[in-house]
C-alpha atoms as a PDB file:
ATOM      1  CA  UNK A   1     106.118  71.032  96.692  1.00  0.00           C
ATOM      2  CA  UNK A   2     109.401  69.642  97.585  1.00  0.00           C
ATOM      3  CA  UNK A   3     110.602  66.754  95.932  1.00  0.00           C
ATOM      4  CA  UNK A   4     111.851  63.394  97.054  1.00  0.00           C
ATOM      5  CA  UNK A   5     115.458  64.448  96.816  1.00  0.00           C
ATOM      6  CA  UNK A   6     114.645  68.054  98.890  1.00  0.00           C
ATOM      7  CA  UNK A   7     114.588  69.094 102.001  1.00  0.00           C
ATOM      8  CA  UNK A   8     113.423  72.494 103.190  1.00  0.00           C
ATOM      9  CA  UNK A   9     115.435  74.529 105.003  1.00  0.00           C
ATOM     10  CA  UNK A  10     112.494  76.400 106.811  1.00  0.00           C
ATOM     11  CA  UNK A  11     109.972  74.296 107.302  1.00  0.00           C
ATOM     12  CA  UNK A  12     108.269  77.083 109.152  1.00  0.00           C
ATOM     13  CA  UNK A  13     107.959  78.915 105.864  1.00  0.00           C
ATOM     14  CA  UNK A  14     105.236  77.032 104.291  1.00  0.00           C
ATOM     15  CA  UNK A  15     102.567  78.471 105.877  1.00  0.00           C
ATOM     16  CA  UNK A  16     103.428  82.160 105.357  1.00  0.00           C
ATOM     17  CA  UNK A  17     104.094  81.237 101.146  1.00  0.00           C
ATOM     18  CA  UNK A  18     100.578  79.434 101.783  1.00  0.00           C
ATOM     19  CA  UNK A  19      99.491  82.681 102.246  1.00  0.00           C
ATOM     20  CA  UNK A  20     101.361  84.582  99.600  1.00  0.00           C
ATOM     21  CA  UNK A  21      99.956  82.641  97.404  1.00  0.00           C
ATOM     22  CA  UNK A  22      96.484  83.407  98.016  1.00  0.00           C
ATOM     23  CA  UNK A  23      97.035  86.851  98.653  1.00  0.00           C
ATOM     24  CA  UNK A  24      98.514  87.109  95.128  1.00  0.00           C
ATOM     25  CA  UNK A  25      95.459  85.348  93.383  1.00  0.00           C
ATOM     26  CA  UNK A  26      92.902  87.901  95.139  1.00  0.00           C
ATOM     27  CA  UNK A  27      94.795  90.224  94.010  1.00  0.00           C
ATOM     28  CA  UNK A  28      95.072  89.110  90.623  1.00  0.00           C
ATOM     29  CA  UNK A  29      91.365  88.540  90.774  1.00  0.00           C
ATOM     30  CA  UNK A  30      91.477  84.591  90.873  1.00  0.00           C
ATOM     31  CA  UNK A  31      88.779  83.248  92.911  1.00  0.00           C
ATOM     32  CA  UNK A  32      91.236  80.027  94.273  1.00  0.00           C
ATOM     33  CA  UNK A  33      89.268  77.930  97.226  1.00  0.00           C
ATOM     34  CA  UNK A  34      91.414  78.575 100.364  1.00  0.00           C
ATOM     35  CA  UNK A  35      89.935  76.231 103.142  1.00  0.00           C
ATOM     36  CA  UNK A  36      92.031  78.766 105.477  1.00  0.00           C
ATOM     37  CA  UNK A  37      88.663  81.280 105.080  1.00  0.00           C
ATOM     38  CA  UNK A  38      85.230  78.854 105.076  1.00  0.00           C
ATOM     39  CA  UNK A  39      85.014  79.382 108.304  1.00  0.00           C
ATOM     40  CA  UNK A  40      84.272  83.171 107.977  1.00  0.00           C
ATOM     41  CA  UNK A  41      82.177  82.677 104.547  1.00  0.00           C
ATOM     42  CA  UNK A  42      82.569  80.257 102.026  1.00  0.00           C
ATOM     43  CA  UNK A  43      82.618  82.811  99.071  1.00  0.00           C
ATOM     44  CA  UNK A  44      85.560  85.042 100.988  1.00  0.00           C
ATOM     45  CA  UNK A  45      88.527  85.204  97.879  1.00  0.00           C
ATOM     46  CA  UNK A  46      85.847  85.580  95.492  1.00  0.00           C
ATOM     47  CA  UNK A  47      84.155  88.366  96.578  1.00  0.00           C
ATOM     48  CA  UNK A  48      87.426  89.949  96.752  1.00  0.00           C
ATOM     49  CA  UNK A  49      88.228  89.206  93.920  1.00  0.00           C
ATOM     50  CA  UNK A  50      84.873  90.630  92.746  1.00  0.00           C
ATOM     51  CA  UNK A  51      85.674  93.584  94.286  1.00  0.00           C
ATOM     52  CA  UNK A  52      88.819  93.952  92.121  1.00  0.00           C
ATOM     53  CA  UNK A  53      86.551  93.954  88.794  1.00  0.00           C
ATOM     54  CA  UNK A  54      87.320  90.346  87.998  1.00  0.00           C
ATOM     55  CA  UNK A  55      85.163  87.105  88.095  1.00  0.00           C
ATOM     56  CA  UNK A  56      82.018  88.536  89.783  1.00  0.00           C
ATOM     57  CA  UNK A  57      79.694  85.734  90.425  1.00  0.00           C
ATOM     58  CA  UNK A  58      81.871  82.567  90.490  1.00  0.00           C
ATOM     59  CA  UNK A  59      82.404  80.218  92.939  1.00  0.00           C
ATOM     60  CA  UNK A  60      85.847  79.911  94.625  1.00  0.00           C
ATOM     61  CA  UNK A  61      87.870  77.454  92.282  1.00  0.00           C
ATOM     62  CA  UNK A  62      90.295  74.727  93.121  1.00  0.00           C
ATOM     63  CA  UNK A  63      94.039  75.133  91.859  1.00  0.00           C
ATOM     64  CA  UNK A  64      93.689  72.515  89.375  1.00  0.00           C
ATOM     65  CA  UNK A  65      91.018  73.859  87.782  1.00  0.00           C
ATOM     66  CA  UNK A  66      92.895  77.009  86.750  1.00  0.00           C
ATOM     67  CA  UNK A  67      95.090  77.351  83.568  1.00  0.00           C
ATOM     68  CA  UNK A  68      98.901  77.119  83.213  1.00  0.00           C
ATOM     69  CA  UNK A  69      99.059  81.171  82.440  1.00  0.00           C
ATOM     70  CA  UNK A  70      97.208  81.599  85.574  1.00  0.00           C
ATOM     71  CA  UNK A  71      98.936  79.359  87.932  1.00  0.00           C
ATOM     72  CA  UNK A  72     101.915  80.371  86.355  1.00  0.00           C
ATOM     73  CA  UNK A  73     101.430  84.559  87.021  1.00  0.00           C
ATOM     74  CA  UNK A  74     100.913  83.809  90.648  1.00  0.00           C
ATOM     75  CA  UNK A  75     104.478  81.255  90.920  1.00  0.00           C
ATOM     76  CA  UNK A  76     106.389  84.207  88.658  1.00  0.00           C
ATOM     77  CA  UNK A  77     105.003  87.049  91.370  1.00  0.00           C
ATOM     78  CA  UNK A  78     105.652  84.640  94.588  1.00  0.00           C
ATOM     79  CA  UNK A  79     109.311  84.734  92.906  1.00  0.00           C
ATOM     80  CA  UNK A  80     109.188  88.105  92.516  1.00  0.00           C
ATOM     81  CA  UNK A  81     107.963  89.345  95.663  1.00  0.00           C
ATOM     82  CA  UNK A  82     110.853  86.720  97.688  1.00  0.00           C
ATOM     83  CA  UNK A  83     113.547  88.398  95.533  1.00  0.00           C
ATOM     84  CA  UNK A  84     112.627  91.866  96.150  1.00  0.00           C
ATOM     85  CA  UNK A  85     112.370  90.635  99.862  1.00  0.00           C
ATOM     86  CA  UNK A  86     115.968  89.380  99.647  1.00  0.00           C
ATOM     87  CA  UNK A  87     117.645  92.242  97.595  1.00  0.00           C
ATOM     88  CA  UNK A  88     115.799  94.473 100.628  1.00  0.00           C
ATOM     89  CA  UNK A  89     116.858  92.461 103.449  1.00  0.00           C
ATOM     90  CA  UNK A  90     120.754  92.632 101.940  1.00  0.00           C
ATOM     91  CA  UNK A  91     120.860  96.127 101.019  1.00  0.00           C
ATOM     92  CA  UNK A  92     120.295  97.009 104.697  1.00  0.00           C
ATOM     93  CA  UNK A  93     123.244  94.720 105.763  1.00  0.00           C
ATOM     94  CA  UNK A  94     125.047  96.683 103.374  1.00  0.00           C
ATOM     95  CA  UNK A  95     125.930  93.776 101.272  1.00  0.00           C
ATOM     96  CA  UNK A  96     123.955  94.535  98.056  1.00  0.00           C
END
């Protein structure tokens, strides 16, 4: 979340690292709530993420409810995954 002093420069972009974000946790196996998905079945992330060997049984969670290691691997792999995306995008301008 941007702070008071901040401005994004995309605003556009929220959405898509919305959905990084969630992608990443089902992949990591976190159940996290994602109101995006009720609509198709209220347990979506976290039977994916049951499917990945991790959590089977539990309810979707809310962010808050997760610890500091876990929110924490998701944020280090969003940065991750963006700088990989940049160094990619600049190596085929040639500039990397």
């Amino acid at each position: 979340m941007a702070s008071r002093g901040q401005r994004r420069l995309i605003p556009e972009s929220r959405a898509r690292l919305d959905d990084l974000k969630y992608e990443i946790a089902a992949e990591f196996g976190i159940p996290v709530y994602n109101p995006q998905y009720t609509h198709i079945h209220p347990n979506a992330d976290s039977e994916f993420a049951a499917e990945l060997g991790e959590f089977a049984g539990i309810q979707n969670v809310a962010w808050r409810d997760l610890t500091s290691r876990q929110n924490g691997s998701v944020g280090g792999e969003i940065t991750k995954r963006l700088i990989q995306s940049a160094e990619r995008s600049l190596s085929e301008f040639g500039t990397l």
